[in-house]
Protein backbone atom coordinates (compact mmCIF):
# COMPACT_ATOMS: atom_id res chain seq x y z
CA UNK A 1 -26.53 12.64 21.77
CA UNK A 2 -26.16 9.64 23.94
CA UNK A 3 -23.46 7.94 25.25
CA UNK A 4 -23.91 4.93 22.93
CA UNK A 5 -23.84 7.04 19.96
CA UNK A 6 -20.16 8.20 21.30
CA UNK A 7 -19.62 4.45 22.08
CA UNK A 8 -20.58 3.55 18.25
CA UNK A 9 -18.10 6.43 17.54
CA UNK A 10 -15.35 4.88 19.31
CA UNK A 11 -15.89 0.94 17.94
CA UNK A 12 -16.25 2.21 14.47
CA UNK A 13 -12.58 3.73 14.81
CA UNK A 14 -11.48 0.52 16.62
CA UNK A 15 -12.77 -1.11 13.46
CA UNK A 16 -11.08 0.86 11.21
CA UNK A 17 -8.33 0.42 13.14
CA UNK A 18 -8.41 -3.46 13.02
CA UNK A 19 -8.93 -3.44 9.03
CA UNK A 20 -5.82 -0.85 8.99
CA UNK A 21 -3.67 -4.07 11.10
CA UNK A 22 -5.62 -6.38 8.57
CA UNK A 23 -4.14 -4.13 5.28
CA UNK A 24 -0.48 -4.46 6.82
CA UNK A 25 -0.87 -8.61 7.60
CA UNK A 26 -1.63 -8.44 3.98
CA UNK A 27 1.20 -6.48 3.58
CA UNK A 28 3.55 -8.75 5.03
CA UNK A 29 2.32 -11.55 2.61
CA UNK A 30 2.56 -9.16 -0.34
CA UNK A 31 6.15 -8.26 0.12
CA UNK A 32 6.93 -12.37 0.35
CA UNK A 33 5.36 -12.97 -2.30
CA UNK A 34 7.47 -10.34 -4.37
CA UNK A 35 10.92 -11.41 -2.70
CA UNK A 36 10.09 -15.54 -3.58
CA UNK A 37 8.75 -14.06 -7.03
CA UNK A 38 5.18 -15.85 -6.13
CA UNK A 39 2.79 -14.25 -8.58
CA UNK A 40 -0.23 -16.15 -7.87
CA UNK A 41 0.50 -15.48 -3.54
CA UNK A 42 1.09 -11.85 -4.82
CA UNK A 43 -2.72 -12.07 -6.54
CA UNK A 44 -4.11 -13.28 -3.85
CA UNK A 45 -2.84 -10.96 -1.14
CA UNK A 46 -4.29 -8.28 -3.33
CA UNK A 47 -7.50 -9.85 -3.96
CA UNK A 48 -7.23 -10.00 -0.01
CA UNK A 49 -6.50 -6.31 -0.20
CA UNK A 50 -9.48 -5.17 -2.34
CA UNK A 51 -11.76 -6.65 -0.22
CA UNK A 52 -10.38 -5.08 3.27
CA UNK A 53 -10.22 -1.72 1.00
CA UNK A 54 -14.47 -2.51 0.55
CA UNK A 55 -14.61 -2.82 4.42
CA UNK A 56 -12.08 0.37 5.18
CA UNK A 57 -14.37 2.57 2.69
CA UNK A 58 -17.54 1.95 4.52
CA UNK A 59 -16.32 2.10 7.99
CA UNK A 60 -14.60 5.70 7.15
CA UNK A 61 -17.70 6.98 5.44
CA UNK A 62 -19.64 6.05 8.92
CA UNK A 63 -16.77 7.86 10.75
CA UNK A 64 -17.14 11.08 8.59
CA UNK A 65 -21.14 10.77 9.18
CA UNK A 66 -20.39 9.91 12.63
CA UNK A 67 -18.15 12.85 13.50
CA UNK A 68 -20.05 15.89 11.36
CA UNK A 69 -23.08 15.02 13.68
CA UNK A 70 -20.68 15.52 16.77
CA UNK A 71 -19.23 18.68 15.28
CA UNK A 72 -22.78 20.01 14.36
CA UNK A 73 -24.45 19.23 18.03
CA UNK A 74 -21.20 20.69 19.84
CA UNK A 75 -20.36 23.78 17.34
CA UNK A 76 -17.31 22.68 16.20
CA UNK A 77 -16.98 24.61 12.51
CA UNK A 78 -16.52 22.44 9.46
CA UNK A 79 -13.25 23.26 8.99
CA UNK A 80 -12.08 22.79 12.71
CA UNK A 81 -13.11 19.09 12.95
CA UNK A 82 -10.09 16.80 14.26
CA UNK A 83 -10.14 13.81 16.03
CA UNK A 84 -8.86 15.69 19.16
CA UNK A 85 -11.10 18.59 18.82
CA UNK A 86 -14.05 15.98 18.63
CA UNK A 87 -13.03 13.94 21.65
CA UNK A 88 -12.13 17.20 23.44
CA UNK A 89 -15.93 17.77 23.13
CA UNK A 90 -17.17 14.07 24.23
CA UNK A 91 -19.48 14.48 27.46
CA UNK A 92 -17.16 12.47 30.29
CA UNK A 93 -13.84 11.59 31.19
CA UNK A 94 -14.15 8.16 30.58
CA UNK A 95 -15.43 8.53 27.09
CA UNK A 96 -12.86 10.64 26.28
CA UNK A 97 -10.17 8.14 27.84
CA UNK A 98 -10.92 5.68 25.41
CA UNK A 99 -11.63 7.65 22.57
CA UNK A 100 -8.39 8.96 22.76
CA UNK A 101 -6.69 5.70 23.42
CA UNK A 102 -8.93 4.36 19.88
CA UNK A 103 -7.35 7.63 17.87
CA UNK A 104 -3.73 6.69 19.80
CA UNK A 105 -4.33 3.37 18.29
CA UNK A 106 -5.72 4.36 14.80
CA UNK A 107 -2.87 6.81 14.09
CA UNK A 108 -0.10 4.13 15.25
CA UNK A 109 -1.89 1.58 12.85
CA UNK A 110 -2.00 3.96 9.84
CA UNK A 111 1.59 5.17 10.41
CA UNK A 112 2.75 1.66 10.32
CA UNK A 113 0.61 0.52 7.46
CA UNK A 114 2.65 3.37 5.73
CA UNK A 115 5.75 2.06 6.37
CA UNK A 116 5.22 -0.83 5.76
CA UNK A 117 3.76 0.23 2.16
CA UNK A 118 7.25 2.02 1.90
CA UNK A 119 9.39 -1.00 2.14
CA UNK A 120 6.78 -3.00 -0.62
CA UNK A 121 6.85 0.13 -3.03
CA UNK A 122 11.17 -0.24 -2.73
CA UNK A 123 11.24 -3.72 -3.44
CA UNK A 124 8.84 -3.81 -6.33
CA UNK A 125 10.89 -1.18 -7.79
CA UNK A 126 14.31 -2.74 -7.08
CA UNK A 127 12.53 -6.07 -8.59
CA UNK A 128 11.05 -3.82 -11.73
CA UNK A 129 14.79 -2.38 -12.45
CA UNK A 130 16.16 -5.99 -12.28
CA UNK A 131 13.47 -7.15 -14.46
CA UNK A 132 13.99 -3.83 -16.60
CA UNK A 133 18.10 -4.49 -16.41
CA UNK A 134 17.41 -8.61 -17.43
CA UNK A 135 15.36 -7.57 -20.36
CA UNK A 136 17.62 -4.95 -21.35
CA UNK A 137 20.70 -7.23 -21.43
CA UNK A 138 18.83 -10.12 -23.28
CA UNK A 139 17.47 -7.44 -26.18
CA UNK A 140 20.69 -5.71 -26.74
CA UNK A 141 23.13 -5.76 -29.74
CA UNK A 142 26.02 -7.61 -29.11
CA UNK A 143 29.39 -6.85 -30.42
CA UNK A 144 30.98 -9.77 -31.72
CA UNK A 145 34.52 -9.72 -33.47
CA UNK A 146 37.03 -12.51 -34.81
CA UNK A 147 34.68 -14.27 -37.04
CA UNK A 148 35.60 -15.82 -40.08
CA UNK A 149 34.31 -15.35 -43.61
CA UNK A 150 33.23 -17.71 -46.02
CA UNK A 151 37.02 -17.69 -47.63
CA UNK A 152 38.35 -19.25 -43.45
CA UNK A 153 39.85 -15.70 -43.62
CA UNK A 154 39.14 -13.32 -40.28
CA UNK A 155 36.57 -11.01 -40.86
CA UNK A 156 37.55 -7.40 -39.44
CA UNK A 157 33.48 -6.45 -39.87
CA UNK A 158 31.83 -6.68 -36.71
CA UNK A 159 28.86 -9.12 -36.76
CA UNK A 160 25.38 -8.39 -35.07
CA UNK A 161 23.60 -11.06 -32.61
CA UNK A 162 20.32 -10.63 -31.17
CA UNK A 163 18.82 -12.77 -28.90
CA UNK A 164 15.92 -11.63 -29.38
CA UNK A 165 14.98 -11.34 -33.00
CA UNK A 166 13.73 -7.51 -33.16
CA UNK A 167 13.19 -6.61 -36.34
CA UNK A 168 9.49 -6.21 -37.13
């Protein structure tokens, strides 16, 4: 293998990298969009989304073709293949250097696309159990007492209101 081949290696995980900072940009606009309750910005940061997703799925196909032909020409066994066990195996020091500073980079990317996925995921469900508690309180029956008959007599029977009409 030559060294461009492990140079391709190493831009392909900068890529994937960059799409990875791309997904939590996108990320940033999607959890605006929930807390100012922007439905069409939401749509369109996913739209944004699927289409990085496209980009993220090819470049980690090429990866996976990319590092089984390092593991075959240097041994490594299927089940042994690691980012550090491939660089480990990269012909010079300087390839390895920045190899290893790519998978540094990759692996802080993906760790904060997580958690930044973790804060979205809480406040869609905090908005989905105020939407939930909103419906819930618009739907139910109400208790009302103290109303008066046709006679201008107090009724002691408890009268229903919906405001919702839910009868089907």
């Amino acid at each position: 293998m030559t060294s461009q081949f492990y140079l391709d290696f190493i831009g392909t995980l900068e890529k994937e990298r960059d799409a990875y900072a791309e997904m939590i940009r996108l990320s940033a606009g999607k959890r605006d969009a929930v807390v100012e309750g922007d439905i069409e910005g939401l749509e369109r940061v996913m739209d944004g989304e699927r289409e990085v997703l496209a980009g993220i799925a090819e470049l980690a196909a090429k990866r996976e073709e990319q590092c089984g032909r390092i593991a075959e020409e240097s041994g490594v066994a299927e089940g042994e293949i690691t980012l550090s066990r491939l660089i480990a195996v990269f012909p010079d020091e300087e390839l390895r250097a920045r190899a290893e500073e790519a998978r540094q980079g990759f692996i802080a990317t993906v760790k904060e696309l997580h958690r930044t996925n973790e804060v979205n995921r809480e406040l869609l469900e905090a908005q989905l159990k105020n939407i939930s508690a909103s419906l819930t309180m618009f739907s139910q029956v109400s208790q009302v007492s103290g109303v008066y008959g046709k006679d201008g007599e107090m009724n002691d029977e408890v009268s229903r209101f919906r405001m919702f009409d839910t009868t089907v």
